[in-house]
N, C-alpha and C. Protein backbone atom coordinates (compact mmCIF):
# COMPACT_ATOMS: atom_id res chain seq x y z
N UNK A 1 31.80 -28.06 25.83
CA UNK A 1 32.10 -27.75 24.46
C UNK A 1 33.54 -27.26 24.36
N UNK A 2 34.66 -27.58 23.42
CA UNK A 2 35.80 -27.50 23.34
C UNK A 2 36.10 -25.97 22.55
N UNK A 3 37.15 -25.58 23.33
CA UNK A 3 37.16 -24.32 22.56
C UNK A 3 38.26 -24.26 21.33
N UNK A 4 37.73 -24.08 19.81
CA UNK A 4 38.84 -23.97 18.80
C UNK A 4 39.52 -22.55 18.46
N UNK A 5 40.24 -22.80 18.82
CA UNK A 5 41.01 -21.24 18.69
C UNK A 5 41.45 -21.13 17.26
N UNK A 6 41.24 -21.68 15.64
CA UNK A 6 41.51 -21.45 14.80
C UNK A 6 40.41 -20.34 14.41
N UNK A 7 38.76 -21.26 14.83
CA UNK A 7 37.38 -20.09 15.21
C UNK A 7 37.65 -18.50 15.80
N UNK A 8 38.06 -19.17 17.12
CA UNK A 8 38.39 -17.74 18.13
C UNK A 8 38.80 -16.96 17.59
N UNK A 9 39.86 -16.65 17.14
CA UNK A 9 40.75 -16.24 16.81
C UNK A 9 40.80 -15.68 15.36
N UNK A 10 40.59 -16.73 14.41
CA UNK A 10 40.33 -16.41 13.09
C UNK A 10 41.66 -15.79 12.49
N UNK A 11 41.57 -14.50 11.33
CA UNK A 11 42.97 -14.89 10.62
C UNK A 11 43.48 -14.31 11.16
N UNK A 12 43.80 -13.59 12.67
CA UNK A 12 44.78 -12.41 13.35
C UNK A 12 45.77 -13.65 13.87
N UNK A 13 45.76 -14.94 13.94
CA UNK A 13 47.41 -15.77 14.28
C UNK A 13 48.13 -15.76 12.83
N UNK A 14 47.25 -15.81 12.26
CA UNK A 14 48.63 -15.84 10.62
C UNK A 14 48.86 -14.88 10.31
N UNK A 15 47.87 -13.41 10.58
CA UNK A 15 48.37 -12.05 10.20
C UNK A 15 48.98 -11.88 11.07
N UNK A 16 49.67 -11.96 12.37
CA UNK A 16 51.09 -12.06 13.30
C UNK A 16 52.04 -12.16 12.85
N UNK A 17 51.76 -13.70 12.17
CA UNK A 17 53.21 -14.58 12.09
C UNK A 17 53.67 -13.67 10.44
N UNK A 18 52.60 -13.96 9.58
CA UNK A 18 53.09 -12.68 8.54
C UNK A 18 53.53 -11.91 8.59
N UNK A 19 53.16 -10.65 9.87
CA UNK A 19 53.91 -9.47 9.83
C UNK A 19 54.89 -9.49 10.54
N UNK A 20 55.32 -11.08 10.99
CA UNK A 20 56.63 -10.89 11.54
C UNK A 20 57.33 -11.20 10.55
N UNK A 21 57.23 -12.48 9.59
CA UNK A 21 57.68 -12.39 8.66
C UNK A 21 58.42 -11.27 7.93
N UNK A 22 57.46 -10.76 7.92
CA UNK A 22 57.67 -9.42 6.85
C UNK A 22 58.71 -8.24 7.78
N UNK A 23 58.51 -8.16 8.96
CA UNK A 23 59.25 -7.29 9.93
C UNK A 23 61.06 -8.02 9.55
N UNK A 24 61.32 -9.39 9.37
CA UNK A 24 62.34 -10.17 9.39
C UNK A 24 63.04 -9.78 8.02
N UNK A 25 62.10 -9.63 7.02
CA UNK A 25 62.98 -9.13 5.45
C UNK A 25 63.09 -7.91 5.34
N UNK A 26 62.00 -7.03 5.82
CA UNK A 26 62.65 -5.11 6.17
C UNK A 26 64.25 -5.16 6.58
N UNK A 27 64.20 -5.84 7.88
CA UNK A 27 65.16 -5.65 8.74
C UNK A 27 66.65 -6.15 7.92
N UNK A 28 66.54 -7.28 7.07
CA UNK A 28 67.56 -7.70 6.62
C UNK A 28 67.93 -6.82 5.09
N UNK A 29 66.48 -6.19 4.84
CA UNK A 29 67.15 -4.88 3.84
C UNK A 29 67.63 -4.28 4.20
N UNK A 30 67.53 -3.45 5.16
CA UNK A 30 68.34 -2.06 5.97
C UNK A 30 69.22 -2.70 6.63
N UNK A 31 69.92 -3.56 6.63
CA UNK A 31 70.89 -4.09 7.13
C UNK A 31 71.84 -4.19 6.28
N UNK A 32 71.66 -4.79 5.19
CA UNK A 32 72.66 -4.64 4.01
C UNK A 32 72.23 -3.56 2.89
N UNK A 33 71.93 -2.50 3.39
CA UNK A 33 71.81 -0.94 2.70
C UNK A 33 73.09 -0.80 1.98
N UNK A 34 74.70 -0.99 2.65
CA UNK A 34 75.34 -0.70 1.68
C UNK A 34 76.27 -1.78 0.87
N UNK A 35 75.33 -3.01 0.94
CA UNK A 35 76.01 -4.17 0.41
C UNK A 35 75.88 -4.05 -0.98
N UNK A 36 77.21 -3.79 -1.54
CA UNK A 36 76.83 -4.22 -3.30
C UNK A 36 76.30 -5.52 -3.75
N UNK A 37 75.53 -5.10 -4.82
CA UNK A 37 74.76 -6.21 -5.23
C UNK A 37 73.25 -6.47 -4.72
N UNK A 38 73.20 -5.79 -3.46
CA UNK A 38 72.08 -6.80 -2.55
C UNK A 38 70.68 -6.30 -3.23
N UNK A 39 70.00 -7.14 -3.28
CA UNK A 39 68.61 -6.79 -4.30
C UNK A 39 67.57 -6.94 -2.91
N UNK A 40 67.28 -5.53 -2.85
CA UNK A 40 65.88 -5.69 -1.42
C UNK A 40 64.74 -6.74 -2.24
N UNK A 41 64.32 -6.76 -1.09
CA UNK A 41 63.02 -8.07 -1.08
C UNK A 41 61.68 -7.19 -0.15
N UNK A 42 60.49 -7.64 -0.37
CA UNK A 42 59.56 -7.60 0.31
C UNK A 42 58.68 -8.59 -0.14
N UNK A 43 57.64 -8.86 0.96
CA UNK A 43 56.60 -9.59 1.67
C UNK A 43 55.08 -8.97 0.81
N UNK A 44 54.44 -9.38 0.14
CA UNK A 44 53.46 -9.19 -0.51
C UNK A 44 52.68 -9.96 0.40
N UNK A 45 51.86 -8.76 1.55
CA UNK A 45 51.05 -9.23 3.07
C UNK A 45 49.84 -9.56 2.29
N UNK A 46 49.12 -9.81 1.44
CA UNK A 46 47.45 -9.65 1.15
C UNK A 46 48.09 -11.70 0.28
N UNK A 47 48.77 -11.44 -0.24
CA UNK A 47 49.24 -12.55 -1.07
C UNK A 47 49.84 -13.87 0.27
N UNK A 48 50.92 -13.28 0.59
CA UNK A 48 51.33 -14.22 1.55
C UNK A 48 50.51 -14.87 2.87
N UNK A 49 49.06 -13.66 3.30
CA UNK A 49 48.35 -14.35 3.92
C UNK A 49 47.11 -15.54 3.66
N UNK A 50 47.23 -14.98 2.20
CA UNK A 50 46.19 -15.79 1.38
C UNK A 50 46.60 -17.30 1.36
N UNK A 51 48.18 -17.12 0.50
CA UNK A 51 48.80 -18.23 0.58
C UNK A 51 48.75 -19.02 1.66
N UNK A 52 49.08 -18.55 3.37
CA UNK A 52 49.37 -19.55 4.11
C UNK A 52 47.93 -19.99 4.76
N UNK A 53 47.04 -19.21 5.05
CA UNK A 53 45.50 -20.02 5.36
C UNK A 53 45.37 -21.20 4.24
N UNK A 54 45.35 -20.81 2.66
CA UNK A 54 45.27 -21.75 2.35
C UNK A 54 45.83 -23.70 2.23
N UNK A 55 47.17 -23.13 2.53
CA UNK A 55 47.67 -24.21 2.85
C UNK A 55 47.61 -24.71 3.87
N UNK A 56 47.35 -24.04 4.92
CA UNK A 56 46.90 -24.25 6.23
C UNK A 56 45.52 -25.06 6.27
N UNK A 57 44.72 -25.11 5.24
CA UNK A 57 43.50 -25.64 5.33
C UNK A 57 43.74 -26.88 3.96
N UNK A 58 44.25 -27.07 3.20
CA UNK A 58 44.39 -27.39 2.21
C UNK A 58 45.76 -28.71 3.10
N UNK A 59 46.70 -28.73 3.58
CA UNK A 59 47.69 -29.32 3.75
C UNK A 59 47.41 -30.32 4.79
N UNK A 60 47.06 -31.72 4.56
CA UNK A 60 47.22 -32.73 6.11
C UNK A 60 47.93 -33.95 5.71
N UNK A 61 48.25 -34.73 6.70
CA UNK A 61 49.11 -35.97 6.84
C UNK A 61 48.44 -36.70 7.00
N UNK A 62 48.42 -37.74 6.06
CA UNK A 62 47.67 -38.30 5.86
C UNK A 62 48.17 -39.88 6.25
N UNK A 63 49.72 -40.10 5.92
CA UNK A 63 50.11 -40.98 6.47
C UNK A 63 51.46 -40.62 7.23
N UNK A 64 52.08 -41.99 7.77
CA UNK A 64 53.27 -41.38 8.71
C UNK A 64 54.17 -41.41 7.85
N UNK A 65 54.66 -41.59 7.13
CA UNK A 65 55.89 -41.20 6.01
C UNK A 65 55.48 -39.98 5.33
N UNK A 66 54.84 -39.33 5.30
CA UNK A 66 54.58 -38.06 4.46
C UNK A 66 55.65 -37.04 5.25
N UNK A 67 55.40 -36.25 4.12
CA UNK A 67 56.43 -35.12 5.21
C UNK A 67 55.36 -34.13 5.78
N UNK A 68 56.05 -33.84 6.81
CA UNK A 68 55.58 -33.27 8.01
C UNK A 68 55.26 -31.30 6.88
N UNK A 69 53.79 -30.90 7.51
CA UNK A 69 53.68 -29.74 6.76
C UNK A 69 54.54 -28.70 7.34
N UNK A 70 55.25 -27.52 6.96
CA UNK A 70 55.93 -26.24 7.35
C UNK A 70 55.29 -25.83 7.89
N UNK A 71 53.62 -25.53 8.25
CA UNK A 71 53.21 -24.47 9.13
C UNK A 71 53.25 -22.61 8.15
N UNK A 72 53.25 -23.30 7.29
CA UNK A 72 53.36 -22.34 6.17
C UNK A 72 54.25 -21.04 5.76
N UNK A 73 55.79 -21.41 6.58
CA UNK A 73 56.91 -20.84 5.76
C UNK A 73 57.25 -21.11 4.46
N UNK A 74 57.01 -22.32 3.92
CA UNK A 74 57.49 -22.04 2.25
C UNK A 74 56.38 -21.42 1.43
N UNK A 75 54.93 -21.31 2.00
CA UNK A 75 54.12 -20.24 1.66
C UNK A 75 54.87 -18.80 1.25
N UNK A 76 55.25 -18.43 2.80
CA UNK A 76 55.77 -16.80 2.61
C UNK A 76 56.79 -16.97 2.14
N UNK A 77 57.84 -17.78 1.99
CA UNK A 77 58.92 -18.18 1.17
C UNK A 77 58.42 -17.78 -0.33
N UNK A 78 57.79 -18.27 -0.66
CA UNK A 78 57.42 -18.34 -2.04
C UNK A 78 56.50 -16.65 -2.37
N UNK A 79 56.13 -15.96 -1.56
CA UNK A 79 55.49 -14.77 -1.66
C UNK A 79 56.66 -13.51 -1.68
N UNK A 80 58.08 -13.84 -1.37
CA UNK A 80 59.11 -12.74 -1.27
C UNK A 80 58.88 -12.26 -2.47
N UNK A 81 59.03 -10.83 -2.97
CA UNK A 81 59.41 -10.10 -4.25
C UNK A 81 60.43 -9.29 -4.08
N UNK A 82 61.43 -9.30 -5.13
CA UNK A 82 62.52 -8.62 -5.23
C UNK A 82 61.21 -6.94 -5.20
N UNK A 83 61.91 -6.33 -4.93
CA UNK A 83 61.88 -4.68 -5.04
C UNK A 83 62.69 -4.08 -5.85
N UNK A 84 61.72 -3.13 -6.90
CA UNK A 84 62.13 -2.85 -7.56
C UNK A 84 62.29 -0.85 -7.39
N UNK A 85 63.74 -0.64 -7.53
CA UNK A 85 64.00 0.43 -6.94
C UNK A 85 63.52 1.88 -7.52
N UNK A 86 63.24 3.08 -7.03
CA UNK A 86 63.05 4.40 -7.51
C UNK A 86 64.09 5.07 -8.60
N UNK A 87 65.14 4.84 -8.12
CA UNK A 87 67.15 5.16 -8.05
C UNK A 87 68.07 4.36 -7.94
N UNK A 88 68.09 3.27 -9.29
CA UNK A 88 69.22 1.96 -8.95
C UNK A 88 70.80 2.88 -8.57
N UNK A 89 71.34 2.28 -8.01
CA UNK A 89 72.27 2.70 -7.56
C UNK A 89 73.47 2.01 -8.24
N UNK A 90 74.89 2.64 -8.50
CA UNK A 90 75.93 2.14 -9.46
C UNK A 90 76.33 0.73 -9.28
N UNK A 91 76.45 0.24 -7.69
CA UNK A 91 76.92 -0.88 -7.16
C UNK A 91 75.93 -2.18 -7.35
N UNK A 92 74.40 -1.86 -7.92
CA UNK A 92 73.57 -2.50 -7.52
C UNK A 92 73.27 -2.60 -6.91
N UNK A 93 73.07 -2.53 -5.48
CA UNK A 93 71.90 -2.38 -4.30
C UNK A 93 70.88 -2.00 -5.00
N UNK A 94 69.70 -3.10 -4.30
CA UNK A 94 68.12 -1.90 -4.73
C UNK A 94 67.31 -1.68 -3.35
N UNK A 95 68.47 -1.41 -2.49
CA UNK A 95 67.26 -0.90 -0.85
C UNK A 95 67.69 0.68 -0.66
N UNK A 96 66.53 1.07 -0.96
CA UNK A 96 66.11 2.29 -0.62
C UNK A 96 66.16 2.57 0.99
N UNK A 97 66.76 3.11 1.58
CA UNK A 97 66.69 3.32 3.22
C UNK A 97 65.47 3.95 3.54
N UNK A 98 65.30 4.66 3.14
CA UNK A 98 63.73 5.82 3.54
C UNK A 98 62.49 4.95 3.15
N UNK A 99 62.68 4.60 1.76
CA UNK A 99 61.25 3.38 1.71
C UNK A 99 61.44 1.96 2.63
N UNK A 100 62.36 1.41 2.96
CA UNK A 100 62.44 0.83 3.77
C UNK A 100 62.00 1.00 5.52
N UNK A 101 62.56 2.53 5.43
CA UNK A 101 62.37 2.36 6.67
C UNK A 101 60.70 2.52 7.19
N UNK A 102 60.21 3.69 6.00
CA UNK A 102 58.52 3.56 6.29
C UNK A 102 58.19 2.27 6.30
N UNK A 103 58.13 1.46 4.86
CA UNK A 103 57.95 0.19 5.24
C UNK A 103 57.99 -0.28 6.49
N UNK A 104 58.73 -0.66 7.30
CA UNK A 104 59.18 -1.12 8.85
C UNK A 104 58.19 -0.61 9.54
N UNK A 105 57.99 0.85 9.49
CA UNK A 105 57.19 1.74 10.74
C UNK A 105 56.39 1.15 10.19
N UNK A 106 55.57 1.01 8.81
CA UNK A 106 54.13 0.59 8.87
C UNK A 106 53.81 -1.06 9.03
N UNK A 107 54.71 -1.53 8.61
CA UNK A 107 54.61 -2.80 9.27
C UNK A 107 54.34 -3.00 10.89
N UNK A 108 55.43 -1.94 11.66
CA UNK A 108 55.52 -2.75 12.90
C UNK A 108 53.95 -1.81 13.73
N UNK A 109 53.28 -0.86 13.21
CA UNK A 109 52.10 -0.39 13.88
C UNK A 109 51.11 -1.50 13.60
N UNK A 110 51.01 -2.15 12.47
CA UNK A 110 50.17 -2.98 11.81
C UNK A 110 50.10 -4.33 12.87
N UNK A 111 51.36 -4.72 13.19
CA UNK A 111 51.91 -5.62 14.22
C UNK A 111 51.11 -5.68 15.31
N UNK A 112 51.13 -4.41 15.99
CA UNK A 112 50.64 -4.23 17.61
C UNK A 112 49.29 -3.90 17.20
N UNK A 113 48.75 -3.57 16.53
CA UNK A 113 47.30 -3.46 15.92
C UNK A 113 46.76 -4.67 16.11
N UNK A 114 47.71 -5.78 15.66
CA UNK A 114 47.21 -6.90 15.64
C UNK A 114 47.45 -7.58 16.85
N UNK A 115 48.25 -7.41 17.52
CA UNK A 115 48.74 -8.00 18.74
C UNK A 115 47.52 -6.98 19.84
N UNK A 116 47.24 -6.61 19.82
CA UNK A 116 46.31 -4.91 20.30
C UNK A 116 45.29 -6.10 20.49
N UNK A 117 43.87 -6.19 19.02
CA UNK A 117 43.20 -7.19 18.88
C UNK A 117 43.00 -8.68 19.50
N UNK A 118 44.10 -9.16 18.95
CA UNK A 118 44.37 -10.40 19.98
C UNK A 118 43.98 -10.39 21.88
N UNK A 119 44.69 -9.86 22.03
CA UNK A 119 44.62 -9.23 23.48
C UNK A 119 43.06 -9.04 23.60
N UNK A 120 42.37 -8.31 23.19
CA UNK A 120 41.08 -8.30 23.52
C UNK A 120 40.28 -9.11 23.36
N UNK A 121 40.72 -9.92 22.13
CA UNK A 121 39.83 -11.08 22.50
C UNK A 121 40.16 -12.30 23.10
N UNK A 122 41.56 -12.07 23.68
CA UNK A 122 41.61 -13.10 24.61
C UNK A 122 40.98 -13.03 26.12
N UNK A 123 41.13 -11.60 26.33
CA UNK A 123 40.55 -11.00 27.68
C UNK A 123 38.65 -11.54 27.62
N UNK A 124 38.35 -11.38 25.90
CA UNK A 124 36.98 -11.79 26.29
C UNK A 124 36.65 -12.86 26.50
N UNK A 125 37.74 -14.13 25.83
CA UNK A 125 36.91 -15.34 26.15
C UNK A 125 37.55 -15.53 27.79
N UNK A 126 38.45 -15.07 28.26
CA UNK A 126 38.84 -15.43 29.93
C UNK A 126 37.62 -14.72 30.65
N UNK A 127 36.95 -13.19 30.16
CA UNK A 127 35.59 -13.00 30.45
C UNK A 127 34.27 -14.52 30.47
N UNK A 128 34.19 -14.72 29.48
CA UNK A 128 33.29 -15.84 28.76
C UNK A 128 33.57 -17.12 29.88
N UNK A 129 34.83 -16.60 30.18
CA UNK A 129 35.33 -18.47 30.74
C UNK A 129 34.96 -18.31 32.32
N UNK A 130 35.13 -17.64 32.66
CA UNK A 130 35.22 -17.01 34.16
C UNK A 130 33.82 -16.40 34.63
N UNK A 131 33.25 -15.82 33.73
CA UNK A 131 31.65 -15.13 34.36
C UNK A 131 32.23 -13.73 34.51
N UNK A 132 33.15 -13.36 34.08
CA UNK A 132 33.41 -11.84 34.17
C UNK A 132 33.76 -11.60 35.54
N UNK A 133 34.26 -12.31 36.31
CA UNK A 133 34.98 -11.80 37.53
C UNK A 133 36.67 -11.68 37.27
């Protein structure tokens, strides 16, 4: 019997790739903290994971000229939201450093939580596969 790891696994590979996602637009807020103009962004995680399973299940090729699916970046593409700030600031920036940076911390615990998970259930099916030696 073949093993499907979309089963195995279930939604902790797209909640990964999401919260890396999302780790990738933190990082590029607090990066341009003192860029005038720069309008922070975030990752709406409950939305953007919704989005990409679905297209993930919803999206196939059907013939060879079709275009090839993203793997569901223009999903989270399409899930960015500007942030809207506490304290606009004179220059326009709207990244808050301190909400940003929680943001980040709780993102990146959320991360290894999930990466944490993974891990165990990979250890179980190499259990499953092996007889537990």
């Amino acid at each position: 019997m073949p093993l499907n790891f979309d089963t195995a696994l279930g939604v902790h590979e797209r909640a990964l790739y999401t919260r890396a996602k999302r780790t990738e637009v933190l990082g590029a807020n607090m990066a341009n903290v003192d860029t005038p103009g720069y309008q922070a962004r975030d990752l709406d995680f409950r939305a953007a994971l919704d989005g990409a399973q679905q297209q993930n299940l919803s999206v196939s090729r059907t013939r060879s000229n079709h275009i090839q699916p993203d793997g569901g970046a223009a999903a989270l593409e399409a899930q960015l939201k500007y942030r809207v700030p506490n304290q606009p600031s004179l220059d326009g920036n709207t990244v808050e450093l301190h909400i940003e940076q929680a943001q980040f911390a709780d993102n990146a615990v959320r991360y290894q939580a999930t990466l944490t998970f993974l891990g165990s259930k990979f250890n179980g099916l190499k259990d499953a596969i092996t007889g537990g030696r």
